[in-house]
PDB file of N, CA and C in Angstrom:
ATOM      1  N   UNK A   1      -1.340  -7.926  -6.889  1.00  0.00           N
ATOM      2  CA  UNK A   1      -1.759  -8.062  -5.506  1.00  0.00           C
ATOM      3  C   UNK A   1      -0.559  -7.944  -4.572  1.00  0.00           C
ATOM      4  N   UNK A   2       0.618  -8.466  -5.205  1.00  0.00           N
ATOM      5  CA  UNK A   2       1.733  -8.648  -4.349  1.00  0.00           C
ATOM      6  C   UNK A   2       2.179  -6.954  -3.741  1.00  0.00           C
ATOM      7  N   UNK A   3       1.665  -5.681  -4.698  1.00  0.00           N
ATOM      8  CA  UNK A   3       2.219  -4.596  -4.592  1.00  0.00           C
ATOM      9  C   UNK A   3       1.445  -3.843  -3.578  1.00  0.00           C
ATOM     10  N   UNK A   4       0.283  -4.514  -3.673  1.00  0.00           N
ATOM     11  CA  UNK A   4      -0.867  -3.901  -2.857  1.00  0.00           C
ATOM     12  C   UNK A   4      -0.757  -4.438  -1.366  1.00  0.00           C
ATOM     13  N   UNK A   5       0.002  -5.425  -1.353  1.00  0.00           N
ATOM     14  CA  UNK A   5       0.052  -6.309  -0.257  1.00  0.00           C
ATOM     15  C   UNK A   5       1.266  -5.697   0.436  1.00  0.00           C
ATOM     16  N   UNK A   6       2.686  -5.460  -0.357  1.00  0.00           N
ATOM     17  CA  UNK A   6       3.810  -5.137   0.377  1.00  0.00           C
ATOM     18  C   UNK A   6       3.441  -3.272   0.515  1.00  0.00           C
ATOM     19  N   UNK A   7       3.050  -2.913  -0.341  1.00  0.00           N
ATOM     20  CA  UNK A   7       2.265  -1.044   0.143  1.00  0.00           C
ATOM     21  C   UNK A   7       1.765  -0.967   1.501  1.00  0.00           C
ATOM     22  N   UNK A   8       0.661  -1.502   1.495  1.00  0.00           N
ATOM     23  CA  UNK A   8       0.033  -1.087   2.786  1.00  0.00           C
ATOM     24  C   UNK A   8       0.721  -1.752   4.165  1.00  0.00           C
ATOM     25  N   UNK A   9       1.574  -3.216   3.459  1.00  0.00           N
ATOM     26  CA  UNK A   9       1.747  -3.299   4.805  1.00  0.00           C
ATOM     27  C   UNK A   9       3.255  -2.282   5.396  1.00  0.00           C
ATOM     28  N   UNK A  10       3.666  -2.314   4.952  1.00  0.00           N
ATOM     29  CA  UNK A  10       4.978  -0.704   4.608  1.00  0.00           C
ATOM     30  C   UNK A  10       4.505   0.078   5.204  1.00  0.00           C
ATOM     31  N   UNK A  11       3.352   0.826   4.824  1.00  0.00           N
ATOM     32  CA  UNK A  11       2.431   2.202   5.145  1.00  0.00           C
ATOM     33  C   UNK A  11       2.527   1.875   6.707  1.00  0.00           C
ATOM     34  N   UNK A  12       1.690   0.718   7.552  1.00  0.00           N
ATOM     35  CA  UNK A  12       1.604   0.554   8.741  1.00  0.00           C
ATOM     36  C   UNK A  12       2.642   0.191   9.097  1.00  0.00           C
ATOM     37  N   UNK A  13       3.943  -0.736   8.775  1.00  0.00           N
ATOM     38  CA  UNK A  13       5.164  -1.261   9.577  1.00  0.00           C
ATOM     39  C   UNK A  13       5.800   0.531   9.749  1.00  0.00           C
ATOM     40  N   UNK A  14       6.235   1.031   8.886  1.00  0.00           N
ATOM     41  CA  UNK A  14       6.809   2.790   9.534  1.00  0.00           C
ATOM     42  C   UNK A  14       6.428   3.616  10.354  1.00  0.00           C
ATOM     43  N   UNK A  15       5.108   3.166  10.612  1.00  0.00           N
ATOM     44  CA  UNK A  15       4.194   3.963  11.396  1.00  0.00           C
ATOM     45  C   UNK A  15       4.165   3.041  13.044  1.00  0.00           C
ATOM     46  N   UNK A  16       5.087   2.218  13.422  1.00  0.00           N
ATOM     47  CA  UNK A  16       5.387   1.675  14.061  1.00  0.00           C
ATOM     48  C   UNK A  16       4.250   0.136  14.584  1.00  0.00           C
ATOM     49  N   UNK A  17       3.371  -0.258  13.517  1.00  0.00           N
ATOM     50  CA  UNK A  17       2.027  -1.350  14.238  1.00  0.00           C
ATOM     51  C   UNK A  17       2.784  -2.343  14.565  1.00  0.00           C
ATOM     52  N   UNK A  18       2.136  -3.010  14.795  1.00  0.00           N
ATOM     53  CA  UNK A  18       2.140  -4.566  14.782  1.00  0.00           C
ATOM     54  C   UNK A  18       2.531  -5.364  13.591  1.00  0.00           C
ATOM     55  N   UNK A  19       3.359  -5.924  13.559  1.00  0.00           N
ATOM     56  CA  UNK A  19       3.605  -6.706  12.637  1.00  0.00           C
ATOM     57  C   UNK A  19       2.677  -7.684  11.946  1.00  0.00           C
ATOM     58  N   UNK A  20       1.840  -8.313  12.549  1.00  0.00           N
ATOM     59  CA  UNK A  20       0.553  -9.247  12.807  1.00  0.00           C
ATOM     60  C   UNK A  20      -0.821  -7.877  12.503  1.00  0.00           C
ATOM     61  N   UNK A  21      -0.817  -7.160  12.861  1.00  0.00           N
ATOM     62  CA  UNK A  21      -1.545  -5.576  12.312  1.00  0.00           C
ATOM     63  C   UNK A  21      -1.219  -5.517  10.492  1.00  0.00           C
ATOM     64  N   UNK A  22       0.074  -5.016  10.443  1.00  0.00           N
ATOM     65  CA  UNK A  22       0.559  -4.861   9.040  1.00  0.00           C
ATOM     66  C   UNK A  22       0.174  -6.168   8.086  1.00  0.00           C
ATOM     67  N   UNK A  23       0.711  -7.294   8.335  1.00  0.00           N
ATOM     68  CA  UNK A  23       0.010  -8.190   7.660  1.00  0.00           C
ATOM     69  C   UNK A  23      -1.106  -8.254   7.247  1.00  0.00           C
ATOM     70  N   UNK A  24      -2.410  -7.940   8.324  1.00  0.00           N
ATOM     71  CA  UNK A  24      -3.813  -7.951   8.090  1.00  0.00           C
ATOM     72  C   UNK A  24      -3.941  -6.821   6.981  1.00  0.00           C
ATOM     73  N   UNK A  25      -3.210  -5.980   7.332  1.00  0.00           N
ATOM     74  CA  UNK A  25      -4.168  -4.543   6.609  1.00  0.00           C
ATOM     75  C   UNK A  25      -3.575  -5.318   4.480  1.00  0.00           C
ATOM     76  N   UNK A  26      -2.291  -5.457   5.052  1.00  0.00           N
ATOM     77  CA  UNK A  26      -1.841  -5.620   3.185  1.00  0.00           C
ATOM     78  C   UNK A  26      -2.672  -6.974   3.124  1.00  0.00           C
ATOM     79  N   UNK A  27      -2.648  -7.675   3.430  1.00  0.00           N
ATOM     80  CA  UNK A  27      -3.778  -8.830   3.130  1.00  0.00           C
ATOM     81  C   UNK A  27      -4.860  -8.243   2.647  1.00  0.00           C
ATOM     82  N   UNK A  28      -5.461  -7.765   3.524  1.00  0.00           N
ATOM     83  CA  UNK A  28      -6.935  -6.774   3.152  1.00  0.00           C
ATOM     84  C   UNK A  28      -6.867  -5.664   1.696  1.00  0.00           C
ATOM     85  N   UNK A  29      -5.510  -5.242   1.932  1.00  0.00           N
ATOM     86  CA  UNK A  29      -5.386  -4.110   0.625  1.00  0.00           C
ATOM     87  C   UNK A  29      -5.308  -5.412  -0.999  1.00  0.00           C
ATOM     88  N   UNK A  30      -4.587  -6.361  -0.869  1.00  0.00           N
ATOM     89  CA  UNK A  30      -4.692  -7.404  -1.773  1.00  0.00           C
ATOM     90  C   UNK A  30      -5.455  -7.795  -2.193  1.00  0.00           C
ATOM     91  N   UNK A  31      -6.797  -8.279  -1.144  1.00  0.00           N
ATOM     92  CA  UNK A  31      -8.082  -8.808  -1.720  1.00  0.00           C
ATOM     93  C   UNK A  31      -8.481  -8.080  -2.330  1.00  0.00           C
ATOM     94  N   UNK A  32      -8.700  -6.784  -2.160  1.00  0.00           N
ATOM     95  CA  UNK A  32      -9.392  -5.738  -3.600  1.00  0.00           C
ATOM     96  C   UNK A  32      -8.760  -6.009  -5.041  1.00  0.00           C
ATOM     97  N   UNK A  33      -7.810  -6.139  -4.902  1.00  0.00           N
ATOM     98  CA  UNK A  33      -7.094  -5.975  -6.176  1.00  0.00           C
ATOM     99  C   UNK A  33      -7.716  -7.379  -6.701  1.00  0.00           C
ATOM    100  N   UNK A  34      -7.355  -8.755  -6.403  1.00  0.00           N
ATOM    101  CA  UNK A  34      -7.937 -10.080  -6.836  1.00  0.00           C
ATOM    102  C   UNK A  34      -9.513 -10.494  -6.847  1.00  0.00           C
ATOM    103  N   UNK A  35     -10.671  -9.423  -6.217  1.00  0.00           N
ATOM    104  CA  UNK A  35     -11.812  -9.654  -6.218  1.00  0.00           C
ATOM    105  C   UNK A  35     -12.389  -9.785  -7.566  1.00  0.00           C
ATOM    106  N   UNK A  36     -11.939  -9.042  -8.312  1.00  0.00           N
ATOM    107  CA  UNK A  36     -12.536  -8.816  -9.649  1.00  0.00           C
ATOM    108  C   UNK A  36     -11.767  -8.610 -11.427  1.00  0.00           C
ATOM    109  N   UNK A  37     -11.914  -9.033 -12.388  1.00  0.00           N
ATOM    110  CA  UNK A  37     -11.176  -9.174 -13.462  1.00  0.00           C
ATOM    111  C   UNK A  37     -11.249  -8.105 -14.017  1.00  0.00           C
ATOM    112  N   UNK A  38     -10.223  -7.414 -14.464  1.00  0.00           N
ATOM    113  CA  UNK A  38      -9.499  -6.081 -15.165  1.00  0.00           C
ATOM    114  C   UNK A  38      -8.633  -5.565 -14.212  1.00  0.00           C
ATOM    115  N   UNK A  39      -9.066  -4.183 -14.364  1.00  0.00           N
ATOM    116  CA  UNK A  39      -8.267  -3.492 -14.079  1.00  0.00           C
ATOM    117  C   UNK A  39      -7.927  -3.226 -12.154  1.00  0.00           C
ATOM    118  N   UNK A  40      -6.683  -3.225 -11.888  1.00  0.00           N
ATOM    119  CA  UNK A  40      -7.178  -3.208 -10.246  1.00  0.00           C
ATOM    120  C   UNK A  40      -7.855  -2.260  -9.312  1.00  0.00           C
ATOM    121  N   UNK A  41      -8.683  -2.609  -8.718  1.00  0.00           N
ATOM    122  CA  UNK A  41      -9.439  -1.421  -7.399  1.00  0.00           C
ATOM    123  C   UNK A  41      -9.220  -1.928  -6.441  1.00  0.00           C
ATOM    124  N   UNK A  42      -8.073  -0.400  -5.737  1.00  0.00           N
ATOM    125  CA  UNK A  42      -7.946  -0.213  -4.338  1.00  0.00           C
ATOM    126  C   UNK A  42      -8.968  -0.020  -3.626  1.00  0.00           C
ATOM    127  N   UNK A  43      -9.163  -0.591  -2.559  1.00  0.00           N
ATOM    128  CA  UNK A  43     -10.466  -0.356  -1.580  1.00  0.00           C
ATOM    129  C   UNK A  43     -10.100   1.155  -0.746  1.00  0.00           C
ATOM    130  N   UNK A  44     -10.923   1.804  -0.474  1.00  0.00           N
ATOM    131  CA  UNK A  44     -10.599   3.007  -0.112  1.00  0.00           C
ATOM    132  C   UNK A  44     -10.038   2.962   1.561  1.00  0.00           C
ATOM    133  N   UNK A  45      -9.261   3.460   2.195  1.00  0.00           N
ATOM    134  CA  UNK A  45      -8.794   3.322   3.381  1.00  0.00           C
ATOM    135  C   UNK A  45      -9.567   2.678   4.299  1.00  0.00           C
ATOM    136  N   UNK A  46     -11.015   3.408   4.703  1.00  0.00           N
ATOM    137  CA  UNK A  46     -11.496   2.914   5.287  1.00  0.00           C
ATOM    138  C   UNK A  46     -12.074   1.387   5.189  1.00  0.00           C
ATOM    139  N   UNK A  47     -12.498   1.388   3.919  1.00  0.00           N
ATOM    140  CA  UNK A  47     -12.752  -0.132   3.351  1.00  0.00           C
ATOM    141  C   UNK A  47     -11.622  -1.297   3.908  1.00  0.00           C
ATOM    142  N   UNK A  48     -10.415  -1.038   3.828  1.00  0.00           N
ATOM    143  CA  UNK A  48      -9.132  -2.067   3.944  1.00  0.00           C
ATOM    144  C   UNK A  48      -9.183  -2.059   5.173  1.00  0.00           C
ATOM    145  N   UNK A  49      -9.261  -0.703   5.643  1.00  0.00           N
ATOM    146  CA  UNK A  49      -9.035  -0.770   7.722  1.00  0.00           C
ATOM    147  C   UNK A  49     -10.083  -2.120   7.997  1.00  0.00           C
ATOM    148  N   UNK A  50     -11.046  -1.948   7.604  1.00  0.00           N
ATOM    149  CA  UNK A  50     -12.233  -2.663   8.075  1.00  0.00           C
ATOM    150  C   UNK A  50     -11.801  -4.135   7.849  1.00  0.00           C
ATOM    151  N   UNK A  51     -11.838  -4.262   6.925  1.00  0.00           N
ATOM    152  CA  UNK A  51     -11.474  -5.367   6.463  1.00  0.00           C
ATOM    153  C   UNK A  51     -10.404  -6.599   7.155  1.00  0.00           C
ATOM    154  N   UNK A  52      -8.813  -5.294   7.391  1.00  0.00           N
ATOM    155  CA  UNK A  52      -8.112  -5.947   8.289  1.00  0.00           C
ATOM    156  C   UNK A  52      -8.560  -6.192   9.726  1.00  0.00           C
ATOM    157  N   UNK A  53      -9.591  -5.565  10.069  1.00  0.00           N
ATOM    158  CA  UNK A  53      -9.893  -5.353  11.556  1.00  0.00           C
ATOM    159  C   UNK A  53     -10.873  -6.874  11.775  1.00  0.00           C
ATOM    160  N   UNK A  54     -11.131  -7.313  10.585  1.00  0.00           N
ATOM    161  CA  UNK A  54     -12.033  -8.721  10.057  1.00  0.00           C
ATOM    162  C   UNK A  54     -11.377  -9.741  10.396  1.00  0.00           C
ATOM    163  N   UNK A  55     -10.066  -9.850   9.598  1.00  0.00           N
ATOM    164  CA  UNK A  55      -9.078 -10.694   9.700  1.00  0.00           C
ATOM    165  C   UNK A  55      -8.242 -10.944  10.964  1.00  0.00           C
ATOM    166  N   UNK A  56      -8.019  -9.469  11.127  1.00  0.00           N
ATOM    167  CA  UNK A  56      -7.476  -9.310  13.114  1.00  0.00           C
ATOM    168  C   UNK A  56      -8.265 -10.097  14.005  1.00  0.00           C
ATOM    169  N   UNK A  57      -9.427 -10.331  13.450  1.00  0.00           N
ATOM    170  CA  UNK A  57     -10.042 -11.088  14.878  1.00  0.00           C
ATOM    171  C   UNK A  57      -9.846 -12.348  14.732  1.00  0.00           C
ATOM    172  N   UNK A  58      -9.930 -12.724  13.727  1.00  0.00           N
ATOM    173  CA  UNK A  58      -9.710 -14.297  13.374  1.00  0.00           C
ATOM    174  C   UNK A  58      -8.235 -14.801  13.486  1.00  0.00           C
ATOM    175  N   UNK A  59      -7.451 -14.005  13.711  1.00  0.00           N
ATOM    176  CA  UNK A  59      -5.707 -14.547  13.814  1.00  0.00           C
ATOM    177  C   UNK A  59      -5.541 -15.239  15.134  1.00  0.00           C
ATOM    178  N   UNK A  60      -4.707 -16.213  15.167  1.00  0.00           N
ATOM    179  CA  UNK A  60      -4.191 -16.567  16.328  1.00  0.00           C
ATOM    180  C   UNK A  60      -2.652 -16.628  16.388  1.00  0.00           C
ATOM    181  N   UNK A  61      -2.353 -16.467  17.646  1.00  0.00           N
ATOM    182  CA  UNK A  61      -0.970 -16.445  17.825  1.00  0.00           C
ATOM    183  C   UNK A  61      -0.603 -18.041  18.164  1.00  0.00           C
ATOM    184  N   UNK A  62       0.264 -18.490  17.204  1.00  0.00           N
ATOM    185  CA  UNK A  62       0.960 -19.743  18.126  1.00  0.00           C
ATOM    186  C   UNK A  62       1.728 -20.004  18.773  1.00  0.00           C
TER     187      UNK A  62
END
């Protein structure tokens, strides 16, 4: 999960997001991997976008 987590959020930090953006999305790319026992499944782009866009709403800044 940890690889899936520092990948995607990489993918979006170069691409200049949000830091608080990047977090969500590798968060989101992680949960696929830990949902289920064996082997790991990446959620397909759109799946993770969504996902982080889930989590994005629920963040707060302190």
């Amino acid at each position: 999960a940890g690889d899936a987590y520092i990948g995607a959020f990489l993918a979006e930090y170069v691409k200049g997001e949000d830091p608080i953006w990047c977090a969500c999305v590798g968060s989101a790319a992680a949960s696929f991997v830990v949902e289920a026992f064996g082997p790991a499944r990446f959620g397909e782009r759109e799946e993770v976008l969504a996902r982080a866009e889930e989590l994005h709403d629920k963040v707060a800044k302190v």
